[in-house]
N, C-alpha and C. Protein backbone atom coordinates (compact mmCIF):
# COMPACT_ATOMS: atom_id res chain seq x y z
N UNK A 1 92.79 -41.02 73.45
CA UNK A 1 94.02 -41.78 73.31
C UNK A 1 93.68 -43.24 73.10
N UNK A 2 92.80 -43.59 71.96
CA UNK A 2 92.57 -45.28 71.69
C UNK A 2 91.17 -45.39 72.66
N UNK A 3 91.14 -46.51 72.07
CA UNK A 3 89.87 -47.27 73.19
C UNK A 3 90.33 -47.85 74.33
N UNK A 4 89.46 -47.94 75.06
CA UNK A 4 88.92 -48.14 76.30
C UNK A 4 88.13 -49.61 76.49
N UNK A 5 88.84 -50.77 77.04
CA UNK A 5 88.00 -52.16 76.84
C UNK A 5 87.25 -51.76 78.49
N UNK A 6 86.02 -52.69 78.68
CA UNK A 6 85.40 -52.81 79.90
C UNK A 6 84.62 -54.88 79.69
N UNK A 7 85.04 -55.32 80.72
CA UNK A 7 85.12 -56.46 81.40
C UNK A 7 84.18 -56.53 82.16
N UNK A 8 82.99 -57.94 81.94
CA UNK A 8 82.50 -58.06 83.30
C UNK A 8 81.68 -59.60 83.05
N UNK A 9 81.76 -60.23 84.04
CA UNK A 9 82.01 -61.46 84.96
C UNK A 9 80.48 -62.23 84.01
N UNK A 10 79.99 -62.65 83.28
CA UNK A 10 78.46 -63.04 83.17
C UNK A 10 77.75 -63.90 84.09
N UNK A 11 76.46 -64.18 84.53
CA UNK A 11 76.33 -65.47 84.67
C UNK A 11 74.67 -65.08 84.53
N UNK A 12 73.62 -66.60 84.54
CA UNK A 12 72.47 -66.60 84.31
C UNK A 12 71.86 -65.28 84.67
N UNK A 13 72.12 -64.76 85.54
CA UNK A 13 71.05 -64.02 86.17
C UNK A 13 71.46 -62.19 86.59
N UNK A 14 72.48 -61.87 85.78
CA UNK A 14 73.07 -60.76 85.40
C UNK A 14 73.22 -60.32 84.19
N UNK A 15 72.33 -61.25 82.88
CA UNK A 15 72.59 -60.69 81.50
C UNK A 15 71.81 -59.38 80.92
N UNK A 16 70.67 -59.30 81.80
CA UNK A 16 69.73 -58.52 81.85
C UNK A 16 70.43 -56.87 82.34
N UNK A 17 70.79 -57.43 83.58
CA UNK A 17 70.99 -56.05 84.13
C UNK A 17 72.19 -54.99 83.57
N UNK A 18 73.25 -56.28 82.85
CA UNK A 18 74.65 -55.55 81.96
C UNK A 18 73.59 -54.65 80.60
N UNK A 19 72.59 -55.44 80.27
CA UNK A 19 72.03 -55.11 79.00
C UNK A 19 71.57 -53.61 79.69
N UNK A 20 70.66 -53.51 80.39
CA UNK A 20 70.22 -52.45 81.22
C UNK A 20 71.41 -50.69 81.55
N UNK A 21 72.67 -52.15 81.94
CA UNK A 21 73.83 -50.81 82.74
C UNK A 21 74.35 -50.30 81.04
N UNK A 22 74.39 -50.67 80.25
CA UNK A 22 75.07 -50.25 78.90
C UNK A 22 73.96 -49.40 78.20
N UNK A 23 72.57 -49.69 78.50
CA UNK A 23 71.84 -48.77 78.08
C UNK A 23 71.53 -47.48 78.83
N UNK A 24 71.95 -47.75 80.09
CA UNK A 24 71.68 -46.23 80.53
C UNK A 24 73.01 -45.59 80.64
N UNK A 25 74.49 -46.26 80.83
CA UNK A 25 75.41 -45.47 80.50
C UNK A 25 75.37 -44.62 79.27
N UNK A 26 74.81 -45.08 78.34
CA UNK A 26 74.59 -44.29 76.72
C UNK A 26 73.35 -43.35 77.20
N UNK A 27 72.35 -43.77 77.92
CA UNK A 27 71.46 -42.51 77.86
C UNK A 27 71.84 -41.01 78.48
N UNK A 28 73.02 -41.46 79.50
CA UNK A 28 73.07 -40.48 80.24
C UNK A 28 73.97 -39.38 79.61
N UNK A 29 73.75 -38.11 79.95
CA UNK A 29 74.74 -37.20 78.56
C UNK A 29 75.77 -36.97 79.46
N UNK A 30 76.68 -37.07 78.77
CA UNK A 30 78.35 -36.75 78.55
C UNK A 30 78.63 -35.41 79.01
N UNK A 31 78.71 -34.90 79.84
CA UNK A 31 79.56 -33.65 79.71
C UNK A 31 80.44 -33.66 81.14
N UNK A 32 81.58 -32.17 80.60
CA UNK A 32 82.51 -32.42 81.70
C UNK A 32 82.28 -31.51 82.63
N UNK A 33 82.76 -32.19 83.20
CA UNK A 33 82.40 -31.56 84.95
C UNK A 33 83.33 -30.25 85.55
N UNK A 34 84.01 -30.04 84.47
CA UNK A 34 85.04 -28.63 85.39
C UNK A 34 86.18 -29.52 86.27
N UNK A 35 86.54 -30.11 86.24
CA UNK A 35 87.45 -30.61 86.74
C UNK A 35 88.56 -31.71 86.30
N UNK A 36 89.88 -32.08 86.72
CA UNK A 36 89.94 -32.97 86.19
C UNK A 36 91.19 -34.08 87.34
N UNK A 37 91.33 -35.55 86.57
CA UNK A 37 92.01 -36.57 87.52
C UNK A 37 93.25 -35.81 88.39
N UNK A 38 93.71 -36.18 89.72
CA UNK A 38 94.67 -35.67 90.03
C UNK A 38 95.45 -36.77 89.33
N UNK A 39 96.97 -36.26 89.41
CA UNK A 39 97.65 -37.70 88.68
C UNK A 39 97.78 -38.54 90.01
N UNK A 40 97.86 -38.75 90.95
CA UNK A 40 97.22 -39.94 91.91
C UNK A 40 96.40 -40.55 91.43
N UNK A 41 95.06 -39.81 91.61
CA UNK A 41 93.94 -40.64 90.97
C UNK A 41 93.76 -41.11 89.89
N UNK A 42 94.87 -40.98 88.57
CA UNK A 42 94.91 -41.17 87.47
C UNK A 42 95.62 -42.55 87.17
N UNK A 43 96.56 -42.41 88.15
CA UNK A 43 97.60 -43.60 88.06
C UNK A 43 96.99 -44.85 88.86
N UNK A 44 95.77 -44.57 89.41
CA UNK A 44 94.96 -45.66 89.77
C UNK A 44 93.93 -46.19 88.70
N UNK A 45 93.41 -45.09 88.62
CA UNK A 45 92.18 -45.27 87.74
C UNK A 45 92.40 -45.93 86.25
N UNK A 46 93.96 -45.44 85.96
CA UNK A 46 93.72 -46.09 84.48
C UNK A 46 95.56 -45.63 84.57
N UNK A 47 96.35 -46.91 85.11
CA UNK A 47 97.69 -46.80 85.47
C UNK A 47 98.26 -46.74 84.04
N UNK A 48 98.00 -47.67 83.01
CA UNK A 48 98.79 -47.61 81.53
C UNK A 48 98.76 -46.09 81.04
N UNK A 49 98.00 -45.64 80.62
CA UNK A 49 97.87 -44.47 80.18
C UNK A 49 98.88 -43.30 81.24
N UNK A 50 98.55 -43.52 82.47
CA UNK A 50 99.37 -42.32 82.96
C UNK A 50 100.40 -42.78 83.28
N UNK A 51 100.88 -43.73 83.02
CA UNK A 51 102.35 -44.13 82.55
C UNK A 51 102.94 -43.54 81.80
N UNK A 52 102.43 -43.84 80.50
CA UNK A 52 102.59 -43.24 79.14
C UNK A 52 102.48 -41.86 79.31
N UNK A 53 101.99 -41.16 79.82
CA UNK A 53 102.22 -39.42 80.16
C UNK A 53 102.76 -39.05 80.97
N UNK A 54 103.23 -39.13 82.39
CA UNK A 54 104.34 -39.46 83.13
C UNK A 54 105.79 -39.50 82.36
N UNK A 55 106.25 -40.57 80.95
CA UNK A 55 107.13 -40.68 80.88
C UNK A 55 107.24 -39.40 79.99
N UNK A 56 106.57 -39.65 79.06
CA UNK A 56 106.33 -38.07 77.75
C UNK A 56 106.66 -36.98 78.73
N UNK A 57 105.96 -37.03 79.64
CA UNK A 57 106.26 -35.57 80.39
C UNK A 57 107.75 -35.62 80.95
N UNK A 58 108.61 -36.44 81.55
CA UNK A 58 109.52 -36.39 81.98
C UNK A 58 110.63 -36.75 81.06
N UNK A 59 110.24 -36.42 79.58
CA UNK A 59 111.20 -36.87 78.65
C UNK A 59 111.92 -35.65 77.88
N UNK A 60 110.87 -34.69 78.36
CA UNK A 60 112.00 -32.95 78.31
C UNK A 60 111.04 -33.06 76.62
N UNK A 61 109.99 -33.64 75.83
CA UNK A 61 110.07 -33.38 74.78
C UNK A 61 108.35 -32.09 74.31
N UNK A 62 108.33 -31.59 75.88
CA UNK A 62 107.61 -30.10 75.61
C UNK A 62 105.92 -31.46 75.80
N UNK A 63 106.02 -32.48 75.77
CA UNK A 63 104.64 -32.57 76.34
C UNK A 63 104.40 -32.89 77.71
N UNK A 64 103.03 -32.04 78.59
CA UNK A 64 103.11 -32.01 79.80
C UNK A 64 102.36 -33.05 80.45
N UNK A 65 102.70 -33.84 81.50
CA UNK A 65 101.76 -34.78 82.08
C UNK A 65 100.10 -34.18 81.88
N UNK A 66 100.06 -32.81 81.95
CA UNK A 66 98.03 -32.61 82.08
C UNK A 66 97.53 -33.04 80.97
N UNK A 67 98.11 -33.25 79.59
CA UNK A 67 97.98 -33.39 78.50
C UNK A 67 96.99 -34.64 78.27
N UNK A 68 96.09 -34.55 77.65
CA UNK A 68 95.12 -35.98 77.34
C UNK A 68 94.45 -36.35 78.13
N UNK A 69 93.63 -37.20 78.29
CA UNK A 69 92.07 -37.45 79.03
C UNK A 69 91.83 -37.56 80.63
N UNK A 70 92.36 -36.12 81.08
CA UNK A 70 92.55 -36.30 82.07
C UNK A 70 91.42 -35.64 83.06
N UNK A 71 90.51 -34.47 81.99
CA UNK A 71 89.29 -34.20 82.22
C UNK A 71 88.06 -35.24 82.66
N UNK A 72 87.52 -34.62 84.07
CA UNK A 72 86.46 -35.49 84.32
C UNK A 72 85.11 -35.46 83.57
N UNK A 73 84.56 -36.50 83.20
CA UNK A 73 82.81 -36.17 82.52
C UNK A 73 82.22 -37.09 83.30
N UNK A 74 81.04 -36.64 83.01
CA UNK A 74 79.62 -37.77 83.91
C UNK A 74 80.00 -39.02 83.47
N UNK A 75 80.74 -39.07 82.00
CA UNK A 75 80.47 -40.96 81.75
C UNK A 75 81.34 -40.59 80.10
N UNK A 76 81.95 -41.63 80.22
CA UNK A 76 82.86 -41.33 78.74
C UNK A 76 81.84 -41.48 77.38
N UNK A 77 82.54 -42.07 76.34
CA UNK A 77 82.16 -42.01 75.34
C UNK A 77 81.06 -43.28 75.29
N UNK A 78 79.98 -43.07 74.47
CA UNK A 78 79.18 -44.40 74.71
C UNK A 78 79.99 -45.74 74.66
N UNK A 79 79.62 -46.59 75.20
CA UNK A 79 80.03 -47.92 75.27
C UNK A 79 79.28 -48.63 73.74
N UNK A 80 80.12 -49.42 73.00
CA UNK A 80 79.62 -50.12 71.73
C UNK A 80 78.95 -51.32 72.16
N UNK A 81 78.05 -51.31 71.79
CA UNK A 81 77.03 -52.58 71.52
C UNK A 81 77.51 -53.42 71.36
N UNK A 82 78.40 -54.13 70.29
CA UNK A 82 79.16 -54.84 70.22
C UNK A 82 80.30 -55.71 71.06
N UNK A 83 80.88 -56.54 70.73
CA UNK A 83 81.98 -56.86 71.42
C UNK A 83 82.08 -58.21 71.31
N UNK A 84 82.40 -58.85 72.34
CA UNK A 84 82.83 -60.27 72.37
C UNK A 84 82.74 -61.24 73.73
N UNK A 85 82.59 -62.53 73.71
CA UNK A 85 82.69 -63.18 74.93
C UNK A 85 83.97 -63.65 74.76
N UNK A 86 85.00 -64.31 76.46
CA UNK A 86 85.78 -64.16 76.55
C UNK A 86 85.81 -65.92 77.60
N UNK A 87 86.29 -66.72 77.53
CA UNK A 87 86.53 -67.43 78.97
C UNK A 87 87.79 -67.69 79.31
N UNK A 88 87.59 -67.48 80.75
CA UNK A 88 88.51 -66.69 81.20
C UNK A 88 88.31 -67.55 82.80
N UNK A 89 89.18 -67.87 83.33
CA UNK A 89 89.06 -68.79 84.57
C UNK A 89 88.00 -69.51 84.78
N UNK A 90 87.45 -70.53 83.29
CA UNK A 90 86.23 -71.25 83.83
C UNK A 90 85.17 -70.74 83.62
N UNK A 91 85.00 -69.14 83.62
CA UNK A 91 83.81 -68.25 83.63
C UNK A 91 84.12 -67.74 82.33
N UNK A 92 82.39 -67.07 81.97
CA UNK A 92 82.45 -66.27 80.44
C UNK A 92 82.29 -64.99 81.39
N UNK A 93 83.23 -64.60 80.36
CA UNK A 93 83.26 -62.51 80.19
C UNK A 93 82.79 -62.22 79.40
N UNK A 94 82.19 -61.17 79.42
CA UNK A 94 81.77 -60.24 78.08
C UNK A 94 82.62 -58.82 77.97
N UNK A 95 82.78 -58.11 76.82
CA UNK A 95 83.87 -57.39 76.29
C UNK A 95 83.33 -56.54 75.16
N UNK A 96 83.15 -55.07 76.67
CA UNK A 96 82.98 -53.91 75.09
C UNK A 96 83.99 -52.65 75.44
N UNK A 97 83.50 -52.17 74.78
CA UNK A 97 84.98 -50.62 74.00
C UNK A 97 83.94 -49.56 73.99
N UNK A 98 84.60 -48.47 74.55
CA UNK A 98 84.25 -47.29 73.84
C UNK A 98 85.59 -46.60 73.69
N UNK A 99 85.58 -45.35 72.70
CA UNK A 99 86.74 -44.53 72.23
C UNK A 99 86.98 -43.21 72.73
N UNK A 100 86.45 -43.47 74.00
CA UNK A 100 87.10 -41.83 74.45
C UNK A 100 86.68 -41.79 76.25
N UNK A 101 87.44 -41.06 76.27
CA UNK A 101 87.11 -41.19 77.92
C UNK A 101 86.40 -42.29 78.91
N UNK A 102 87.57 -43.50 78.81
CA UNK A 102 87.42 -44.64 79.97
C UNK A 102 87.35 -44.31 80.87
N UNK A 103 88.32 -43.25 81.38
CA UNK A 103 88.51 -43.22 83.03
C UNK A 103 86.96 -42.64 83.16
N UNK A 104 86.28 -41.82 83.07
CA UNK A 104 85.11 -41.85 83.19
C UNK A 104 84.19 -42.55 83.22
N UNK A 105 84.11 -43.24 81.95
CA UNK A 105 83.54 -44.55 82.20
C UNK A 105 83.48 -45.35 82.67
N UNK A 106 84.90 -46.03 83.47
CA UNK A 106 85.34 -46.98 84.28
C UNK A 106 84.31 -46.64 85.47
N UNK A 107 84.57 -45.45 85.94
CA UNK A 107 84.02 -44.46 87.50
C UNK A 107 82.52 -44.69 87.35
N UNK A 108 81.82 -44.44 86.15
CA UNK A 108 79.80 -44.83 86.38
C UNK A 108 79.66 -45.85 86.06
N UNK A 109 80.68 -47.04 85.50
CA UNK A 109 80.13 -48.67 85.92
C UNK A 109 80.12 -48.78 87.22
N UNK A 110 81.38 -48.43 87.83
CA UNK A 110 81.60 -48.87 89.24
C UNK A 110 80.65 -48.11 90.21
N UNK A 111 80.19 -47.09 89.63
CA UNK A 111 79.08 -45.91 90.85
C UNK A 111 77.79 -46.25 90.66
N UNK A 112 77.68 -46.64 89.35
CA UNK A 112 76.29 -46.75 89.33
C UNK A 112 75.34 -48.35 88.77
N UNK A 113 76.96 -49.66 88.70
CA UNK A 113 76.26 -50.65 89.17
C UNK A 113 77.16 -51.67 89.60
N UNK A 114 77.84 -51.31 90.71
CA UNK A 114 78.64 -51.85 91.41
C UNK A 114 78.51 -53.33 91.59
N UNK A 115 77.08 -54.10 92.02
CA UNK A 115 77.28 -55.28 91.76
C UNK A 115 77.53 -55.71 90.94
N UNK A 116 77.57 -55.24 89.56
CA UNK A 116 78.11 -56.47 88.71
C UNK A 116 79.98 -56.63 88.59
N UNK A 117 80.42 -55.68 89.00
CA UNK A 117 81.84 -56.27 88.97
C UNK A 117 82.88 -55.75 87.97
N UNK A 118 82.12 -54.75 87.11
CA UNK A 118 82.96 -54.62 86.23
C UNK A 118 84.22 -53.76 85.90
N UNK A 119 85.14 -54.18 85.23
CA UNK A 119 86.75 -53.87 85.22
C UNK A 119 86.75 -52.96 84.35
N UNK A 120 86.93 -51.57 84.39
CA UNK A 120 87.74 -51.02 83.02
C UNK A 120 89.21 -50.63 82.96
N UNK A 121 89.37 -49.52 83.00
CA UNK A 121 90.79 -48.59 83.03
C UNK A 121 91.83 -49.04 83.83
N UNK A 122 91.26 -49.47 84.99
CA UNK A 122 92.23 -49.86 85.64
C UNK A 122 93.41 -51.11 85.71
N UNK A 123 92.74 -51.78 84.58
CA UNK A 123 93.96 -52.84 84.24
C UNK A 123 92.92 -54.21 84.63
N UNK A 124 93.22 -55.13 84.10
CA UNK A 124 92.53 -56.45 83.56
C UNK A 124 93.38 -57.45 84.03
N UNK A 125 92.50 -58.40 85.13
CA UNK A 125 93.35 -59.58 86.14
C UNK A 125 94.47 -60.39 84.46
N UNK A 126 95.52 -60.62 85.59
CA UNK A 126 96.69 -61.72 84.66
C UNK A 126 96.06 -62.58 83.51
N UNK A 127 96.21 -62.78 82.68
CA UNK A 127 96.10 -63.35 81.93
C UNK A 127 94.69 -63.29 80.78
N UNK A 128 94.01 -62.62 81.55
CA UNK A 128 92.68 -62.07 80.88
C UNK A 128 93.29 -62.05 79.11
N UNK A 129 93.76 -61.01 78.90
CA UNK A 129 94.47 -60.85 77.36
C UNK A 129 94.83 -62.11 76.87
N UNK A 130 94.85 -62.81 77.39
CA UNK A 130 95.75 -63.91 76.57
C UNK A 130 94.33 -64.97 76.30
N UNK A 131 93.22 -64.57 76.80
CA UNK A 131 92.16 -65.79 77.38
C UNK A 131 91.51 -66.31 75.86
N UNK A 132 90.91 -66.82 75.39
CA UNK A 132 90.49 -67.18 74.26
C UNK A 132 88.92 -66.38 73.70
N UNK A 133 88.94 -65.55 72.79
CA UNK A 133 87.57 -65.30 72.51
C UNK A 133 86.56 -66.67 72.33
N UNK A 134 85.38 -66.53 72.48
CA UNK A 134 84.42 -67.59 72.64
C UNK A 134 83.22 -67.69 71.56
N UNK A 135 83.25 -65.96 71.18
CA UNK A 135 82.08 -65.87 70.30
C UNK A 135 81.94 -64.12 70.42
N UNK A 136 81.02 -63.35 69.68
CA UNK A 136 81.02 -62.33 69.44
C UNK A 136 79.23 -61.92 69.69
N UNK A 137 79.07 -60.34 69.85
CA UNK A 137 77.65 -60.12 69.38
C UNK A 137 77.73 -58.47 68.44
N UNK A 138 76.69 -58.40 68.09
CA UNK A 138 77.01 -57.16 67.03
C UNK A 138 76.05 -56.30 67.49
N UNK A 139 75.34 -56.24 68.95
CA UNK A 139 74.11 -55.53 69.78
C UNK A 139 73.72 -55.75 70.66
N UNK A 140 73.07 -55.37 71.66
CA UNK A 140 72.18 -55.84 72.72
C UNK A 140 71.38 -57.02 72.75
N UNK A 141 70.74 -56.89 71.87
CA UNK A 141 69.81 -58.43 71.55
C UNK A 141 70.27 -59.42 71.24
N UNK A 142 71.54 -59.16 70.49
CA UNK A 142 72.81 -60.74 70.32
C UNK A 142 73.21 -60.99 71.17
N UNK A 143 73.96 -59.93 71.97
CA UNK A 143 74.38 -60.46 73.41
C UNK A 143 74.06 -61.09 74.22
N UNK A 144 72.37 -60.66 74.40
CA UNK A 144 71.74 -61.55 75.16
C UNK A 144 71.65 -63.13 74.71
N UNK A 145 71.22 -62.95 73.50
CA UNK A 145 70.92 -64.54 72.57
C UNK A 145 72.27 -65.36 72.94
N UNK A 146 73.38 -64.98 71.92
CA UNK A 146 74.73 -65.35 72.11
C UNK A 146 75.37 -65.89 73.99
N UNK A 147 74.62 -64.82 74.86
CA UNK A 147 75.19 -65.14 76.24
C UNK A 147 74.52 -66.02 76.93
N UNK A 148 73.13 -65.99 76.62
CA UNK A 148 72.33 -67.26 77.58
C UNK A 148 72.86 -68.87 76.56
N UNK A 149 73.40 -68.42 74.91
CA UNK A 149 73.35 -70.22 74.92
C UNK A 149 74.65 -70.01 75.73
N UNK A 150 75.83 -69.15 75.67
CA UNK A 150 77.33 -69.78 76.20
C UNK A 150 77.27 -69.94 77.57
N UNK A 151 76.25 -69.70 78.39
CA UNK A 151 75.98 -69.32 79.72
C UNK A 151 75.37 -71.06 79.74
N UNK A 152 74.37 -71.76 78.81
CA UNK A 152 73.34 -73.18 78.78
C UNK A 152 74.67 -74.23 78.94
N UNK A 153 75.71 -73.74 77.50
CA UNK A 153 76.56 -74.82 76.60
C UNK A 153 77.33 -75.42 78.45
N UNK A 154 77.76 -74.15 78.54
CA UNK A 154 78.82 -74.12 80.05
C UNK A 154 78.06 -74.77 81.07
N UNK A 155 77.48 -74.77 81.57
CA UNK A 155 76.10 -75.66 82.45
C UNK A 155 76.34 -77.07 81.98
N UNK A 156 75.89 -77.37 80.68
CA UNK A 156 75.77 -79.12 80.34
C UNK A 156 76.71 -79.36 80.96
């Protein structure tokens, strides 16, 4: 159901380890687990979306709330290399997408590298959307390049 943005906080001494958490979210394989979100846990995990199925379902028009990504997997769709920096209260963000199963994804940023902080499915602090892009990278190795100067510029 669309992409999936994921958010997280930069600073000197965490560019490494995002580079790290995005490469092993992609290494790790995808599959689903036999199970899937309760809609509790759904309406936490990634509230827009089970909004949007919630209402479909209660709109009498034959589609059922179980309908759409509600299956659990080890880790959604790879996360894109790509993306963008973001500032955003003073601080740079960085900003990538993948196209299929966030709520999954959201769940092995947060399980498997909890210190860094990062936001997916679940909805993005006030005003984030509105914040100004800063600059872009088209890979891992830009990101890094691109994030230590916006990480230097911000310092002076």
């Amino acid at each position: 159901m669309g992409k999936s943005c994921f958010i997280v906080k930069l600073r000197r001494d965490n560019l490494q380890q995002v580079v790290e958490c995005v490469a092993s979210h992609n290494a790790t394989e995808s599959k689903p687990l036999g199970e899937s979100w309760t809609a509790a846990e759904y309406a936490v995990l990634d509230p827009m979306r089970a909004a949007v199925f919630s209402a479909l379902s209660e709109s009498g028009m034959g589609v059922s709330a179980t309908m759409g990504p509600l299956t659990k997997y080890t880790r959604g769709e790879d996360i894109q290399p790509d993306g963008c920096f973001v500032k955003f209260e003073g601080a740079i963000w960085a900003e990538f997408i993948n196209y299929g199963a966030g709520s999954s994804t959201t769940c092995w940023l947060k399980n498997h590298f909890p210190n860094l902080g990062w936001i997916g499915t679940e909805g993005k602090p006030r005003g984030f959307i509105e914040a100004p892009a800063i600059g872009d990278f088209d890979n891992l190795r830009s990101f890094v390049v691109e994030g230590r100067r916006l990480l230097a510029r911000k310092r002076a």
